[in-house]
N, C-alpha and C. Protein backbone atom coordinates (compact mmCIF):
# COMPACT_ATOMS: atom_id res chain seq x y z
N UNK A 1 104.72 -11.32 95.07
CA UNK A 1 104.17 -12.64 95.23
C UNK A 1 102.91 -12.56 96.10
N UNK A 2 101.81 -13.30 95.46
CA UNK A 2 100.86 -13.08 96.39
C UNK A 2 100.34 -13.93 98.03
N UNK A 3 100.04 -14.01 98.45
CA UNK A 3 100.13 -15.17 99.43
C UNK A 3 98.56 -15.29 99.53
N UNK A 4 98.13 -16.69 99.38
CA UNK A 4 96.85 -17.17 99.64
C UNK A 4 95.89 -18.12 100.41
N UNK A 5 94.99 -17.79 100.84
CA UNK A 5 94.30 -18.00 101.85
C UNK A 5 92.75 -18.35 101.50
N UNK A 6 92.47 -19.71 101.64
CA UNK A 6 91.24 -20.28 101.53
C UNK A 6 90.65 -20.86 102.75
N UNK A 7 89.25 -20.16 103.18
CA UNK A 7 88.33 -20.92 104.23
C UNK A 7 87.97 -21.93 103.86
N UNK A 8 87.73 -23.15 104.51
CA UNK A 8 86.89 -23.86 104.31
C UNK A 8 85.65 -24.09 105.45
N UNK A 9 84.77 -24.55 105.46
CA UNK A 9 83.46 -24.98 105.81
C UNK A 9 82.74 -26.31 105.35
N UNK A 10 81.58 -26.83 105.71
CA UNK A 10 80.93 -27.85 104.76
C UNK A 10 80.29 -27.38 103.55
N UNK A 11 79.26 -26.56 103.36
CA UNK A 11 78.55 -26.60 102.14
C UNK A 11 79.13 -25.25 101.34
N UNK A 12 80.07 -24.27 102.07
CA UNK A 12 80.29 -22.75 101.60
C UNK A 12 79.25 -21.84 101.87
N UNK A 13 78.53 -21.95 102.47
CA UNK A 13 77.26 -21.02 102.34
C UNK A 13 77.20 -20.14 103.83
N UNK A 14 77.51 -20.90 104.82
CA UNK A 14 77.59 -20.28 106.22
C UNK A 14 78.92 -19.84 106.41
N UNK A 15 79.37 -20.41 107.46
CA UNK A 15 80.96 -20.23 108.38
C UNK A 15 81.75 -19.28 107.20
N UNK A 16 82.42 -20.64 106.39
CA UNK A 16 83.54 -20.28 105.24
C UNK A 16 83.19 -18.74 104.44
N UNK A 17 81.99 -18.23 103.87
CA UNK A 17 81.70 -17.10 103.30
C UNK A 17 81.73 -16.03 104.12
N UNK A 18 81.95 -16.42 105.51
CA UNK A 18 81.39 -15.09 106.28
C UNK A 18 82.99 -14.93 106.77
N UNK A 19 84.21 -16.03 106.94
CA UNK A 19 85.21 -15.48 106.81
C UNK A 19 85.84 -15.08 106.25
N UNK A 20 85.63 -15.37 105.04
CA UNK A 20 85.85 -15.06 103.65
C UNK A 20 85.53 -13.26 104.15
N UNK A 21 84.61 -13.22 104.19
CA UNK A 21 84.39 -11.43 104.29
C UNK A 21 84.97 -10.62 105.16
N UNK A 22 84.89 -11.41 106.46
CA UNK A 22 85.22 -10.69 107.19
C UNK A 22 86.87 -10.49 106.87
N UNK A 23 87.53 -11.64 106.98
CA UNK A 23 89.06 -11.27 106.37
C UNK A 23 89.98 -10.63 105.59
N UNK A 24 88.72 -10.71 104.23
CA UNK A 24 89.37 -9.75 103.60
C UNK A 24 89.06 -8.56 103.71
N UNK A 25 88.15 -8.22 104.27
CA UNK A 25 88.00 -6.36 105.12
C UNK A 25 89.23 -6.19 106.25
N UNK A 26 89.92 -7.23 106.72
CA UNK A 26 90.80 -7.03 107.43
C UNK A 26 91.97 -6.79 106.62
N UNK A 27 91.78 -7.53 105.82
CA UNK A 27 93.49 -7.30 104.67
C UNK A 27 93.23 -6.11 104.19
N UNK A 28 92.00 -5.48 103.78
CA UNK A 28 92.09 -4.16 102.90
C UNK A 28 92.47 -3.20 104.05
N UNK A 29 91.81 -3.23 105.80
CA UNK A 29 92.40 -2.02 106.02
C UNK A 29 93.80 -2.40 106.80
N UNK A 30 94.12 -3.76 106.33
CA UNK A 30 95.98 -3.29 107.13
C UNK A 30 96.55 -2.97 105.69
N UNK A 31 95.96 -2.80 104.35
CA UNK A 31 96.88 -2.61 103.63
C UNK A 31 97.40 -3.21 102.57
N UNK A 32 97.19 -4.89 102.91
CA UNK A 32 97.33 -5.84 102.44
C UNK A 32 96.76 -6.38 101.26
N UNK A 33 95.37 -5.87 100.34
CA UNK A 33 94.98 -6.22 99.61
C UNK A 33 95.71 -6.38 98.35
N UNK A 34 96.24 -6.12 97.94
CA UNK A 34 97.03 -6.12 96.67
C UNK A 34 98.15 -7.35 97.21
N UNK A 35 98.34 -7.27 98.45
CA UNK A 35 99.27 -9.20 98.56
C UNK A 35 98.81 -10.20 99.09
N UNK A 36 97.10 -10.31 99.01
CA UNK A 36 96.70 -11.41 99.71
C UNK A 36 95.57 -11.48 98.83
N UNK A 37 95.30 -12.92 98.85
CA UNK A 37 94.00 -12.80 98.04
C UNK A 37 93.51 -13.81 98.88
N UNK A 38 91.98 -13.47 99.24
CA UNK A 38 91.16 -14.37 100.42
C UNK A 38 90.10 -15.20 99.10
N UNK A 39 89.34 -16.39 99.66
CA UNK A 39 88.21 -17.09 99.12
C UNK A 39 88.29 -17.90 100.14
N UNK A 40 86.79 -18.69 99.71
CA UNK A 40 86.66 -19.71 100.50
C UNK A 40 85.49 -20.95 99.63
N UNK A 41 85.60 -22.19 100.16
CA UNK A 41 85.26 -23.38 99.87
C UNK A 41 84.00 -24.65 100.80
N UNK A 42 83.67 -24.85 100.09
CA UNK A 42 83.32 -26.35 101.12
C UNK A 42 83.78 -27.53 100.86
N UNK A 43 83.79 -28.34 102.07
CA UNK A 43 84.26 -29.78 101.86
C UNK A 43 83.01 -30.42 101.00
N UNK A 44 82.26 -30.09 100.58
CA UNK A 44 81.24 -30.79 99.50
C UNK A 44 80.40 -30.24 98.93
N UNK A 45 80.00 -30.25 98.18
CA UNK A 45 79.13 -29.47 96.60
C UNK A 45 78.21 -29.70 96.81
N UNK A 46 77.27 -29.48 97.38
CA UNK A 46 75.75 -29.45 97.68
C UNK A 46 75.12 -28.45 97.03
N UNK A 47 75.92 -27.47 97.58
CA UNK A 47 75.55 -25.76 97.19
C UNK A 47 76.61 -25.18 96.18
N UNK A 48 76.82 -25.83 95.90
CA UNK A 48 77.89 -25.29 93.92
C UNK A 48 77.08 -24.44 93.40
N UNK A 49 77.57 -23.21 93.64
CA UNK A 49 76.85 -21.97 92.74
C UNK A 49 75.71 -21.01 93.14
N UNK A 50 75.56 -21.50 94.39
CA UNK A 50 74.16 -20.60 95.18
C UNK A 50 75.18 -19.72 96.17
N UNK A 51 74.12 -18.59 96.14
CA UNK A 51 74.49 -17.96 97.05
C UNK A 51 74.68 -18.05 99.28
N UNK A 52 75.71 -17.11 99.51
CA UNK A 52 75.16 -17.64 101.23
C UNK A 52 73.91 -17.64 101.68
N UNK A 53 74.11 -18.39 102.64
CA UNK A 53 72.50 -18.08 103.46
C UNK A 53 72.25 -17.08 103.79
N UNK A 54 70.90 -17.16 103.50
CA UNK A 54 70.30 -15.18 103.35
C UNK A 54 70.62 -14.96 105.14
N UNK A 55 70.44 -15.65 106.00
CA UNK A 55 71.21 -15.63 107.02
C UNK A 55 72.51 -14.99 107.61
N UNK A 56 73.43 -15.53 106.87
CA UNK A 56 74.70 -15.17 106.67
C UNK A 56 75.07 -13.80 105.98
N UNK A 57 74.59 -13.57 104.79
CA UNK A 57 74.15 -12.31 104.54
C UNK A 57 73.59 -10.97 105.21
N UNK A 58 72.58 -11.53 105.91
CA UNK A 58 71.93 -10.27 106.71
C UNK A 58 72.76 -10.15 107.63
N UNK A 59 73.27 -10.75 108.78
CA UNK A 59 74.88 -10.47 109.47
C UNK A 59 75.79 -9.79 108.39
N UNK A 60 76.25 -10.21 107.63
CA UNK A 60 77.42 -9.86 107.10
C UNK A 60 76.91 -8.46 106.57
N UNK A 61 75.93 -8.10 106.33
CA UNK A 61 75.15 -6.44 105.88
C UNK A 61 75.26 -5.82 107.08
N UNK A 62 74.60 -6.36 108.13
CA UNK A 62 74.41 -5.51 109.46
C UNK A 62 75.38 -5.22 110.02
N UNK A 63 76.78 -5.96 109.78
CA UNK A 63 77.97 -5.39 110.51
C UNK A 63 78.71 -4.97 109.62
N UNK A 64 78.47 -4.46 108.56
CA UNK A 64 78.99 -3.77 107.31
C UNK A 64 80.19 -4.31 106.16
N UNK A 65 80.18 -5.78 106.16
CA UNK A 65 80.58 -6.57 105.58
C UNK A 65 80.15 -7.04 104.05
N UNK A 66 80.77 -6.74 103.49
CA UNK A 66 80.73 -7.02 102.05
C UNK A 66 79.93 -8.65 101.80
N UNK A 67 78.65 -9.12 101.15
CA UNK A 67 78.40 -10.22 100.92
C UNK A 67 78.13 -11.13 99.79
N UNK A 68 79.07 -10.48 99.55
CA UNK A 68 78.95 -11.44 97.42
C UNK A 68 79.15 -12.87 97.86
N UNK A 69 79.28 -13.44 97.39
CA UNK A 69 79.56 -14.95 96.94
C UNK A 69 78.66 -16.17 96.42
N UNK A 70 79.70 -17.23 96.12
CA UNK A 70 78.94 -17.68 95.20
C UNK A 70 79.82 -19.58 95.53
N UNK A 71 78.95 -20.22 96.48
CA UNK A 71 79.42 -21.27 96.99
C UNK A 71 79.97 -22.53 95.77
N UNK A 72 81.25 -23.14 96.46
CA UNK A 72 81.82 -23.87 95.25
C UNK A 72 82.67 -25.34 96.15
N UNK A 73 83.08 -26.34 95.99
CA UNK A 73 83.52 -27.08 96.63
C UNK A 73 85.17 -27.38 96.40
N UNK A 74 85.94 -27.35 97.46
CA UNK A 74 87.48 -27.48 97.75
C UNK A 74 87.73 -28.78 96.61
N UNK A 75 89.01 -28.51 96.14
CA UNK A 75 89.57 -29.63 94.97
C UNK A 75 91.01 -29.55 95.79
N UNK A 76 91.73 -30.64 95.74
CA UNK A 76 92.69 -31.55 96.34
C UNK A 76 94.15 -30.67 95.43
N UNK A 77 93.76 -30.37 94.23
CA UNK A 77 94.65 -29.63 93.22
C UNK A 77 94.76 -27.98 93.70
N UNK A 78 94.21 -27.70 94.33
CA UNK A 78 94.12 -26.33 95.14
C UNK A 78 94.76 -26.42 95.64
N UNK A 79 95.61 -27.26 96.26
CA UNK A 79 96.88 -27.27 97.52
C UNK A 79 98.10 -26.59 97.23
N UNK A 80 98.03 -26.81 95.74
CA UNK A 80 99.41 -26.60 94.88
C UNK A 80 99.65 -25.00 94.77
N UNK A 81 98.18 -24.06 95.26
CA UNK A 81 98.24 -22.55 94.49
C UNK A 81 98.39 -21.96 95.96
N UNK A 82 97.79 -22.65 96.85
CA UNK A 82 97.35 -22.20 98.37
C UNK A 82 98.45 -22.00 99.02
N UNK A 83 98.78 -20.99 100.59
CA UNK A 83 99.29 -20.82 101.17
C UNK A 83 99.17 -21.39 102.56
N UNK A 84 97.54 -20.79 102.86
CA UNK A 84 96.97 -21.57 103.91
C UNK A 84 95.41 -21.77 103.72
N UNK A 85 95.14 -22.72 104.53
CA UNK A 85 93.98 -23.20 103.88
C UNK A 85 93.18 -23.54 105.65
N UNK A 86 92.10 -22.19 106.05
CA UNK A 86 91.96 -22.32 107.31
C UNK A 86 90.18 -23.08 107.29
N UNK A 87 90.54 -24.15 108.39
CA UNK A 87 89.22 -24.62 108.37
C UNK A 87 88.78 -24.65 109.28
N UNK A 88 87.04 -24.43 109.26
CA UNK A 88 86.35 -23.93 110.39
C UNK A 88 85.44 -24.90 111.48
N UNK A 89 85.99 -26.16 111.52
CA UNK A 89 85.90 -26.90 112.63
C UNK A 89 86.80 -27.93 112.59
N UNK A 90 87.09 -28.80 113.40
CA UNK A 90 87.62 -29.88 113.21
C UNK A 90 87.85 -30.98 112.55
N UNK A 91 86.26 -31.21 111.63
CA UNK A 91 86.15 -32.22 111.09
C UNK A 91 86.38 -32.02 109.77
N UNK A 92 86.30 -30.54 109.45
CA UNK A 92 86.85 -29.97 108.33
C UNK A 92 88.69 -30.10 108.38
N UNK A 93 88.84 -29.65 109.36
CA UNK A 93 90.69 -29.74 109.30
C UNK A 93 90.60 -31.05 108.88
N UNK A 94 90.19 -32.38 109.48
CA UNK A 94 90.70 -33.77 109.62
C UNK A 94 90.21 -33.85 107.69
N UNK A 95 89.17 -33.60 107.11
CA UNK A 95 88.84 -34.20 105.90
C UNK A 95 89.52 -33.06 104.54
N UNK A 96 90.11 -32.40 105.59
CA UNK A 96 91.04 -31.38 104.80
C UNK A 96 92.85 -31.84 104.03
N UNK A 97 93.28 -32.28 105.65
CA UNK A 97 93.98 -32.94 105.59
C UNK A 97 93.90 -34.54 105.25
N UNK A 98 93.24 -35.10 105.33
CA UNK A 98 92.99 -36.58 104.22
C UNK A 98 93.27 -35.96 102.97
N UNK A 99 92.40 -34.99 102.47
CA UNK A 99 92.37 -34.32 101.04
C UNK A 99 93.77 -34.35 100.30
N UNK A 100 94.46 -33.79 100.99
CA UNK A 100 95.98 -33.02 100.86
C UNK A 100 97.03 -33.93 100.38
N UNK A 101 97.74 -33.57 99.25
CA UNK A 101 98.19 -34.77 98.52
C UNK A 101 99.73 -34.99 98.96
N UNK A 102 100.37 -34.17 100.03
CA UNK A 102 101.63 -34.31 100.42
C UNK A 102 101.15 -34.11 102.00
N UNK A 103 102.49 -34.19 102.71
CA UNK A 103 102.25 -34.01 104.05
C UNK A 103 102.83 -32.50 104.08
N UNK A 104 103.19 -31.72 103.26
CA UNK A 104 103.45 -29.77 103.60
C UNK A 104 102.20 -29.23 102.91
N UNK A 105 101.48 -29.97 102.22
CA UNK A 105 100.13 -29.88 101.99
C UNK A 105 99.07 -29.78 103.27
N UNK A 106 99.39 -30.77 103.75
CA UNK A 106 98.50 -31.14 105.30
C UNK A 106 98.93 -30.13 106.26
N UNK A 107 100.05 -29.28 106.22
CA UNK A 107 100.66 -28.24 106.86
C UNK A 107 100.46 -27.41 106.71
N UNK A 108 99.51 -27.08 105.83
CA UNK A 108 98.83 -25.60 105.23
C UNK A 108 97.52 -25.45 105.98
N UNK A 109 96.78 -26.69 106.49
CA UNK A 109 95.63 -26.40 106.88
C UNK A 109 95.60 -26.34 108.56
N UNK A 110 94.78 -25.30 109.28
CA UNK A 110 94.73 -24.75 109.98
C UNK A 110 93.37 -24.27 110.93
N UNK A 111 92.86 -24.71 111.61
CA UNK A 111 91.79 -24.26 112.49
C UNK A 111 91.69 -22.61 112.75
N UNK A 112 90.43 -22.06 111.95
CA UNK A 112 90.46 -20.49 112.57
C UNK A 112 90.71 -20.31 113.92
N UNK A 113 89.62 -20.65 114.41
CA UNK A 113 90.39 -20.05 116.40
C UNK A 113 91.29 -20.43 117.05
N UNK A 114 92.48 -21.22 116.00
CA UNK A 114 93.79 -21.45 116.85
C UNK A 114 94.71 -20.04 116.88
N UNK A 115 93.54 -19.42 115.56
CA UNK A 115 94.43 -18.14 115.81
C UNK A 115 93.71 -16.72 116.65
N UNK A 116 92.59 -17.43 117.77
CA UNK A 116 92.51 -16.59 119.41
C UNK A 116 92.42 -16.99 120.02
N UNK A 117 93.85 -16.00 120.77
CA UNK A 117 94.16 -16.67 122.18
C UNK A 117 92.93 -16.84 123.23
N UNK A 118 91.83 -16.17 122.98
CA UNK A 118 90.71 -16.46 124.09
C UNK A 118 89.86 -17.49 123.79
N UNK A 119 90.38 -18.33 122.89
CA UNK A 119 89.27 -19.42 122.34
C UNK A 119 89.56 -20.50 123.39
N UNK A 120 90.36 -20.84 123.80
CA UNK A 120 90.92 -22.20 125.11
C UNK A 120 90.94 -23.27 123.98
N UNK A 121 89.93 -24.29 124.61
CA UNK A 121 90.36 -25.73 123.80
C UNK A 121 89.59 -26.05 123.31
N UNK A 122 88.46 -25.06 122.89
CA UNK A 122 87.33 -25.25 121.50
C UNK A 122 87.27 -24.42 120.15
N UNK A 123 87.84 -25.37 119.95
CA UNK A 123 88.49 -24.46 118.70
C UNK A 123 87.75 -24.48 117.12
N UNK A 124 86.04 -25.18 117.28
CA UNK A 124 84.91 -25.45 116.30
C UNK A 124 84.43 -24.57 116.46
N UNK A 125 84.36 -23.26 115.01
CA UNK A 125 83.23 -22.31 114.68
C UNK A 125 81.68 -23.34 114.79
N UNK A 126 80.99 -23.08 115.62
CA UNK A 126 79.30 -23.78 115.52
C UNK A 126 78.93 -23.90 114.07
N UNK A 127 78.13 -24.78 113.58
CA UNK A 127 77.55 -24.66 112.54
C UNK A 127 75.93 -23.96 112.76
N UNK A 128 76.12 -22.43 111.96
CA UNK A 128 74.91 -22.36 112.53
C UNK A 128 73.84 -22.38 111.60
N UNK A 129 73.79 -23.53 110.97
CA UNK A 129 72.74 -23.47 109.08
C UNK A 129 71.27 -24.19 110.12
N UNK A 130 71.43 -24.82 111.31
CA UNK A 130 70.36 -25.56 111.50
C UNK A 130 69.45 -24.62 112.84
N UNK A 131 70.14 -23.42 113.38
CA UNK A 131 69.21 -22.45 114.63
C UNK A 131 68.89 -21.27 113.65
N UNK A 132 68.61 -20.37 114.93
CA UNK A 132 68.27 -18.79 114.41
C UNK A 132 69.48 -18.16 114.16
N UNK A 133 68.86 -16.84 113.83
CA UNK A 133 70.00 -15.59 113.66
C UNK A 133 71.22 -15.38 114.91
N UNK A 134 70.86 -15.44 115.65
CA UNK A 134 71.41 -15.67 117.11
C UNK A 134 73.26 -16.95 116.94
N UNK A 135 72.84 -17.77 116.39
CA UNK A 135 73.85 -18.55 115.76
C UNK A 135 74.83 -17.63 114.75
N UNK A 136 74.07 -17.28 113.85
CA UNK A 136 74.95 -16.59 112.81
C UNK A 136 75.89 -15.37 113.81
N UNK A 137 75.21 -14.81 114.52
CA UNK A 137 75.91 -13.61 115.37
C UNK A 137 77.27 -14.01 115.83
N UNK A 138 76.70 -15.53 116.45
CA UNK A 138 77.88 -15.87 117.27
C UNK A 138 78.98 -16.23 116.60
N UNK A 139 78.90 -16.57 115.66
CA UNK A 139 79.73 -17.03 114.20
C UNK A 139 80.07 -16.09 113.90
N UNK A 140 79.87 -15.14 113.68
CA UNK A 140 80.51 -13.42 112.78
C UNK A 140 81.44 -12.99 114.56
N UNK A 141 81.15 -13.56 115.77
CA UNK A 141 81.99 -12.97 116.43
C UNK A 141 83.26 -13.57 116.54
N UNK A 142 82.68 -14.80 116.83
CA UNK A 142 84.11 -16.18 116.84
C UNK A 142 84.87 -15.81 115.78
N UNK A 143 84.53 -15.53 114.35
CA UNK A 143 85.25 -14.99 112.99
C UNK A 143 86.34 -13.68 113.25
N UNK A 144 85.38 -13.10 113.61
CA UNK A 144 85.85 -11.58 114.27
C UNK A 144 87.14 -11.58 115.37
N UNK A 145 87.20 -12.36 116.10
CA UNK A 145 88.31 -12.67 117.33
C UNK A 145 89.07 -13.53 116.65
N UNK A 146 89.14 -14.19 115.44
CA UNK A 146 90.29 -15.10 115.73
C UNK A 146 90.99 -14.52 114.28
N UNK A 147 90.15 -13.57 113.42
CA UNK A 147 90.98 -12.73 112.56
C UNK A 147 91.75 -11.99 112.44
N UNK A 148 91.91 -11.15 114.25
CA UNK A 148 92.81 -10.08 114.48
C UNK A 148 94.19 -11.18 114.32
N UNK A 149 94.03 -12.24 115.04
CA UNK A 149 95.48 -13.26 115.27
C UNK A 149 95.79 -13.98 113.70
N UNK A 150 94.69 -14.33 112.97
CA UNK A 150 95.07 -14.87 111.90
C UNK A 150 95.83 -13.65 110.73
N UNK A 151 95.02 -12.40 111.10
CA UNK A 151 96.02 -11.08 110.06
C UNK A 151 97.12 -11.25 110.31
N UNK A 152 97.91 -11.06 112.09
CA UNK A 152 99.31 -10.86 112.33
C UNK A 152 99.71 -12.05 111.66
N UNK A 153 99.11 -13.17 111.64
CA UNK A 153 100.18 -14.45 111.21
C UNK A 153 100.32 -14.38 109.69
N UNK A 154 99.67 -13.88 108.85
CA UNK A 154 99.85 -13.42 107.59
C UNK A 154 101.02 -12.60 107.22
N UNK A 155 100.18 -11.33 107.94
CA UNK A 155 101.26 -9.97 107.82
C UNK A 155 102.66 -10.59 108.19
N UNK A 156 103.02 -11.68 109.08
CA UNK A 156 104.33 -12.04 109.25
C UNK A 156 105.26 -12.40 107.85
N UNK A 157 103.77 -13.76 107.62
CA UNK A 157 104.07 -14.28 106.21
C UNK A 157 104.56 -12.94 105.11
N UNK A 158 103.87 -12.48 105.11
CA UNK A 158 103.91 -11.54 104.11
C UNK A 158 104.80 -10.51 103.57
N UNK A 159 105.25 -10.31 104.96
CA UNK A 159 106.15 -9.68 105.17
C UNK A 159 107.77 -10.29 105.22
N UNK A 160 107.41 -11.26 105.36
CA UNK A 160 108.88 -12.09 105.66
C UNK A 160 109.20 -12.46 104.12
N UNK A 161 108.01 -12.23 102.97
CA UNK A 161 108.26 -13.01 101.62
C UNK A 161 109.20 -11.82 101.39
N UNK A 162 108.61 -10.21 101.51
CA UNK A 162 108.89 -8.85 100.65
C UNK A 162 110.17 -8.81 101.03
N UNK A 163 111.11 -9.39 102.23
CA UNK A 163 111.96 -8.82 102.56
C UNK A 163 113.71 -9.70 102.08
């Protein structure tokens, strides 16, 4: 059984694609690729079909991160295939959960840095589509720290299905 995992973001092009990458480089080296399948979304179609920001890209190259993608917007009928559905600020969780057509639906969605413990009580990846490169950095790190905690909570999942 596979267990699945969708970022969300606003447009798909920043935040959501770059966890998208970074995560699933985390599932391939615990192992996990063949029982997890990562993607990611935006809360709105602006950017349906373009690629990330060349921004986002050049981070995701420079720290040796895989950068395909190809931005697309979250559907309410996705709830039904999803496992968890992690979103990368607040206002995304809140219009995530409106989305969600049950309330174990609304239980799927999840703030990335609730899963690091060094995040305290800000728990919004920055949006960084409107500064410099300097933004994106900080975004590939915040991604980076709260993926080690979001793998174990998987690998739990994951592990708790096989057994």
């Amino acid at each position: 059984m596979t267990y699945r995992v969708c970022f969300v973001c606003t447009g798909n092009i920043c935040r959501s694609p770059m966890a998208e990458s970074v995560f699933r480089a985390r599932i391939a080296e615990a192992g996990l690729d063949g029982l997890v399948e990562v993607d990611s979304a935006g809360t709105g179609g602006w950017h349906e079909g373009d690629g990330a920001d060349p921004r986002t890209v050049s981070v995701l190259e420079g720290s040796g991160y895989d950068s395909g993608h190809r931005a697309r917007q979250f559907q309410a009928s996705w709830f039904a295939r999803l496992d968890l559905v992690i979103a990368l600020d607040s206002g995304h969780l809140k219009a995530l959960r409106r989305l969600a057509p049950t309330p174990e639906d609304a239980a799927k969605v999840r703030l990335l840095r609730s899963y690091d413990p060094a995040a305290g009580d800000d728990l919004d990846v920055p949006d960084p589509y409107y500064g410099g490169r300097d933004g994106f950095e900080e975004c590939l790190e915040m991604v980076e720290a709260a993926s080690e905690g979001l793998l174990a909570a998987v690998r739990e999942q994951v592990e708790g299905c096989a057994a």
